[in-house]
Protein backbone atom coordinates (compact mmCIF):
# COMPACT_ATOMS: atom_id res chain seq x y z
CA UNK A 1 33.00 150.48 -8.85
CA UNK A 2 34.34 151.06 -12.14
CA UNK A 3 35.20 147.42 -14.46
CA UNK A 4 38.06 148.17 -16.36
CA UNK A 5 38.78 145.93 -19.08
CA UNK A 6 41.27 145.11 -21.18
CA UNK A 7 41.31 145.78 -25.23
CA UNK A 8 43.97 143.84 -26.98
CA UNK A 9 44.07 146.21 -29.98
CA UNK A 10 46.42 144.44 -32.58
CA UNK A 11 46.92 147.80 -34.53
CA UNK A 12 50.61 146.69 -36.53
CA UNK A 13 48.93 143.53 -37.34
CA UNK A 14 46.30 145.41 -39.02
CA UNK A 15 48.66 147.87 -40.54
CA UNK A 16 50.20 145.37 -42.22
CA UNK A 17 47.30 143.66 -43.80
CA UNK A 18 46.08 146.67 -45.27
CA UNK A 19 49.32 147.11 -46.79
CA UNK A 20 49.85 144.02 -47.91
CA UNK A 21 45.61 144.19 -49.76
CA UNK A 22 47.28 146.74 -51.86
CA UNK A 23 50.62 145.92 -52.57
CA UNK A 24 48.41 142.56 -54.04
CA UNK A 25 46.55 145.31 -55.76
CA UNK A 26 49.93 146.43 -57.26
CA UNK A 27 50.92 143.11 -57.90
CA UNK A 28 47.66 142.06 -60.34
CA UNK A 29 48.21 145.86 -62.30
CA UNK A 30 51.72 145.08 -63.17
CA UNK A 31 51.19 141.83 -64.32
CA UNK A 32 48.21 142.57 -66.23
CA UNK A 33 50.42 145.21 -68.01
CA UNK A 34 53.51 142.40 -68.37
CA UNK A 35 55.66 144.57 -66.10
CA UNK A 36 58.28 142.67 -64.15
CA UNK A 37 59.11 144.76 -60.77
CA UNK A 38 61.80 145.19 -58.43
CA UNK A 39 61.95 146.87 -55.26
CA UNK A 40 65.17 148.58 -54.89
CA UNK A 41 66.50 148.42 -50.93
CA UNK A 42 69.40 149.74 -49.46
CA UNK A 43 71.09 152.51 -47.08
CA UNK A 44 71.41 156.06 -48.31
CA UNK A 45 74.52 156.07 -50.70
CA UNK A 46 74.52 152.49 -51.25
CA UNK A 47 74.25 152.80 -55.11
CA UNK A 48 70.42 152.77 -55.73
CA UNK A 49 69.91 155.62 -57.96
CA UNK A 50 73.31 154.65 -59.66
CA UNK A 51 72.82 151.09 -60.23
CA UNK A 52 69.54 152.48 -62.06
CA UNK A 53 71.54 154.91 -64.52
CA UNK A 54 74.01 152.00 -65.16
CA UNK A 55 70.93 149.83 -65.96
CA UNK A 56 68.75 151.39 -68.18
CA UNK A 57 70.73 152.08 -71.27
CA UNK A 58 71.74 148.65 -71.51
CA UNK A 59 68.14 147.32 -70.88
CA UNK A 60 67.52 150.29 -73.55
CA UNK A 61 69.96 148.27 -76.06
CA UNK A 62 68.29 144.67 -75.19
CA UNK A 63 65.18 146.29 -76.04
CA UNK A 64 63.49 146.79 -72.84
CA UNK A 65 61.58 149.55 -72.06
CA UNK A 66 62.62 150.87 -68.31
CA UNK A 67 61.21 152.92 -65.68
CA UNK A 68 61.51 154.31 -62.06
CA UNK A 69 59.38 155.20 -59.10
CA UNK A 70 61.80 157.13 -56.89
CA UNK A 71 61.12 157.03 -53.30
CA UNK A 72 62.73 159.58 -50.57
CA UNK A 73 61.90 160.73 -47.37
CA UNK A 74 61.88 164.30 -49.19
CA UNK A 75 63.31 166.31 -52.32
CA UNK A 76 63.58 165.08 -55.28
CA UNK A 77 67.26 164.70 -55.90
CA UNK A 78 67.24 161.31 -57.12
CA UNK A 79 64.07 161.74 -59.40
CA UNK A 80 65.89 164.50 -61.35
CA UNK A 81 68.83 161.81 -62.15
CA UNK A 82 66.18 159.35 -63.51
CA UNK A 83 64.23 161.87 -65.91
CA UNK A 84 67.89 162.68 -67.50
CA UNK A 85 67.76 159.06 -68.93
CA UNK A 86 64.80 159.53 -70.72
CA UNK A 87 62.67 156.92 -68.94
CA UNK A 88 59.18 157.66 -67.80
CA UNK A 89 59.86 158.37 -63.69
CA UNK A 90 57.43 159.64 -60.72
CA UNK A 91 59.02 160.83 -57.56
CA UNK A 92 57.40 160.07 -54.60
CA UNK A 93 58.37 161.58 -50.69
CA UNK A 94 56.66 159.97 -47.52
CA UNK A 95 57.34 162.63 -45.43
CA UNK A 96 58.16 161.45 -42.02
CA UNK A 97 58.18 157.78 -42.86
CA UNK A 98 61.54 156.00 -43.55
CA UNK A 99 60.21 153.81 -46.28
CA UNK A 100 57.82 153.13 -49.13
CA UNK A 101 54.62 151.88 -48.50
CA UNK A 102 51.63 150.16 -51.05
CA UNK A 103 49.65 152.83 -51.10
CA UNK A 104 52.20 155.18 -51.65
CA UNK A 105 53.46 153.07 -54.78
CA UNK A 106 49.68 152.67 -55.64
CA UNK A 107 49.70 156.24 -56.22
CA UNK A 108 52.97 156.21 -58.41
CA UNK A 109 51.67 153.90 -60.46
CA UNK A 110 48.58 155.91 -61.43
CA UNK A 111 51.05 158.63 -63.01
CA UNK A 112 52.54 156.22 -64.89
CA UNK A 113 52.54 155.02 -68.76
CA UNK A 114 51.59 151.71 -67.70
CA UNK A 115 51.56 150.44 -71.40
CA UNK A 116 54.75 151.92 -72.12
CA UNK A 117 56.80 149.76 -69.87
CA UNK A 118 58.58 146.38 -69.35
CA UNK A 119 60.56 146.73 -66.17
CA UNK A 120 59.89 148.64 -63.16
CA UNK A 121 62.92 149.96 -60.54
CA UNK A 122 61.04 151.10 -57.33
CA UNK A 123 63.59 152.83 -55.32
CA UNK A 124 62.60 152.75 -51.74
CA UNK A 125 63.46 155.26 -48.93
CA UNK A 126 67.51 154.54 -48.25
CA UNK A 127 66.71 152.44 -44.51
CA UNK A 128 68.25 149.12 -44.15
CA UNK A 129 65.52 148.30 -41.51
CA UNK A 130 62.43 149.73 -42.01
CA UNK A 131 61.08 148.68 -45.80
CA UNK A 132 61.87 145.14 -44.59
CA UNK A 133 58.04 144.29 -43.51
CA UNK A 134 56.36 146.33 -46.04
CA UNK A 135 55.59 144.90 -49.34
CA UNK A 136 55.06 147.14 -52.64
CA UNK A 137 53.73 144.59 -54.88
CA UNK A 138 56.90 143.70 -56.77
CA UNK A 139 58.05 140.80 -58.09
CA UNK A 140 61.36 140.65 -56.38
CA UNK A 141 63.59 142.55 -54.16
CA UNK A 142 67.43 143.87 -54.71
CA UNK A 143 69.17 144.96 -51.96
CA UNK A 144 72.25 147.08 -53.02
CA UNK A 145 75.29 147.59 -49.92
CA UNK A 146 78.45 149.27 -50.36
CA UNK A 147 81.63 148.56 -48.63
CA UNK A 148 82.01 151.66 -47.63
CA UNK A 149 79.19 150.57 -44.83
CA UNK A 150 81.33 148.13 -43.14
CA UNK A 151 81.99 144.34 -44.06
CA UNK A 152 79.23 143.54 -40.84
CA UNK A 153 76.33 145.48 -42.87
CA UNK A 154 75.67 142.27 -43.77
CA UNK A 155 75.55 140.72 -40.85
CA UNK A 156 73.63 144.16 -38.72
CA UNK A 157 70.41 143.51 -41.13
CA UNK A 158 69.94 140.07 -41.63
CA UNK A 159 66.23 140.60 -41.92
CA UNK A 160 66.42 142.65 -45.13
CA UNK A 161 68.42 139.92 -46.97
CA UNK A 162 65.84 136.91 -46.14
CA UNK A 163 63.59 138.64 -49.44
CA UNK A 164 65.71 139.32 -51.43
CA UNK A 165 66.72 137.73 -54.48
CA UNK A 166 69.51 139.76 -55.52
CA UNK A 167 72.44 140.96 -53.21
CA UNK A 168 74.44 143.76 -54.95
CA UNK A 169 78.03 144.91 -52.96
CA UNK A 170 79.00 148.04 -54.68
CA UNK A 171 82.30 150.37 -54.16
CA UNK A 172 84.18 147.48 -54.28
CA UNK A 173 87.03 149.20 -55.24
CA UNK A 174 87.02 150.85 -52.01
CA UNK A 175 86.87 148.06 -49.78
CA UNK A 176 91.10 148.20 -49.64
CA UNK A 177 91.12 151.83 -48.53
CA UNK A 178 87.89 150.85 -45.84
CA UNK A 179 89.35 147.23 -44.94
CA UNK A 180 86.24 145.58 -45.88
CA UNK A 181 86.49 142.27 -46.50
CA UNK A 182 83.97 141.34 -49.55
CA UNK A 183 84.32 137.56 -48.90
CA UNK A 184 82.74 138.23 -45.29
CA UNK A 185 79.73 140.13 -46.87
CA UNK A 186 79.39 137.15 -49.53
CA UNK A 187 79.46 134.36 -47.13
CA UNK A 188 77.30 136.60 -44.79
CA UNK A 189 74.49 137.22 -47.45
CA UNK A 190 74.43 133.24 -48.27
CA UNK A 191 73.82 132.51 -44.59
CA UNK A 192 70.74 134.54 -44.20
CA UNK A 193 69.68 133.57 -47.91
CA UNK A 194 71.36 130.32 -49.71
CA UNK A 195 69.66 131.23 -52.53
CA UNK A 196 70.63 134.79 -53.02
CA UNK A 197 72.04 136.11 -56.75
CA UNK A 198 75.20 138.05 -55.73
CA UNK A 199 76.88 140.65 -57.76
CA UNK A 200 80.13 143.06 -57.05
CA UNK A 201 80.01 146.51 -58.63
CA UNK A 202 81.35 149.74 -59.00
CA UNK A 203 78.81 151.41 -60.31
CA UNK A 204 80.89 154.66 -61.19
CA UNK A 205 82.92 152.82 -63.65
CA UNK A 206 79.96 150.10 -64.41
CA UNK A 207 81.68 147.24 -63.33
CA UNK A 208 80.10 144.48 -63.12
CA UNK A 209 76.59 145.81 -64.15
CA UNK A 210 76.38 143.39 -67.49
CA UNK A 211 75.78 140.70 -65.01
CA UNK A 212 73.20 142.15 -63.02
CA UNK A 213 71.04 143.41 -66.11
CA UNK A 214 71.59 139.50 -68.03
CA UNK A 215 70.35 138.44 -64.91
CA UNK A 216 67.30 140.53 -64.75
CA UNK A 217 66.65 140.20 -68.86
CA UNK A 218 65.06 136.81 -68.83
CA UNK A 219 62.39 137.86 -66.06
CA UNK A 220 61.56 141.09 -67.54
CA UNK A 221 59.54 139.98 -70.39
């Protein structure tokens, strides 16, 4: 008679605590170089790579020295839109997996100019569901949604909100021809995060981007 018995292997668990060793890894590097972090979140289109371009040459002006570790799935579309400003980037692709991981940014950061640099954009893979659960080793978390994604984007990814600090709705310009109601994405955000920073864009004019960057200056030193 064969005893079978049964192995409980807790393999995600385990997946995540190895990421999460490194992304602390991440975490002591930066600040031991005095580089405040953000990890960039949001769908594909959203405004990620934009809100970036709008950013750095008024960080540039406030005396900040910017840079970007592009993440994508694959290509390297939006790394060639970050080297045009003149910032150190590194593009990095994960292949088959629909967002960043610690390891992956561990790696981004060795190609870096460490010494070079005051503020660090990490754009991760454009998912509004999977880079919820895996940390990078930031300092904070933007999330960037467009109303061109529906006023219940919001309200479809509640999880991705909970972290972050800053809530960006972009395209708002749009939101009469989509009938998105930027109130209901507002009030949504503050219900899944009271203490969220909220900011309306359009980042292909640069409205509203002053408010954003004064809002990041005082943690980027």
């Amino acid at each position: 008679m064969i005893c079978m018995h049964h192995v409980d292997v807790h393999i995600e668990r385990d997946i995540y605590a190895a990421n999460n060793r490194i992304a602390k890894r991440n975490h002591d590097l930066l600040e031991r170089y005095g580089i405040k972090a953000y990890d960039l979140l949001g769908a594909i289109g959203s405004g990620k790579t934009a809100l970036i371009e709008r950013a750095v040459p008024l960080l540039k002006e406030r005396g900040i020295r910017p840079a970007a570790i592009a993440g994508d799935v694959y290509g390297d579309d939006d790394y060639r839109r970050l080297v045009v400003l003149g910032i150190p980037a590194v593009n990095v692709n994960t292949g088959k997996e629909c967002h960043l991981d610690a390891h992956l940014v561990e790696h981004g950061l060795e190609d870096l100019p460490l010494d070079e640099i005051d503020l660090l954009f990490i754009e991760n893979v454009g998912n509004m569901v999977c880079p919820t659960d895996f940390l990078l080793g930031a300092h904070e978390r933007i999330v960037v949604v467009s109303t061109t994604e529906g006023d219940d984007v919001v309200n479809k990814h509640p999880m991705i909100f909970r972290g972050c600090r800053i809530g960006v709705i972009n395209k708002i310009d749009l939101a009469p021809l989509v009938g998105a109601d930027i109130a209901r994405m507002e009030s949504d955000m503050y219900r899944y995060n009271p203490n969220i920073h909220i900011f309306r864009t359009n980042l292909k004019t640069g409205e509203g981007i002053s408010a954003l960057v004064e809002d990041l200056l005082p943690r980027a030193k």
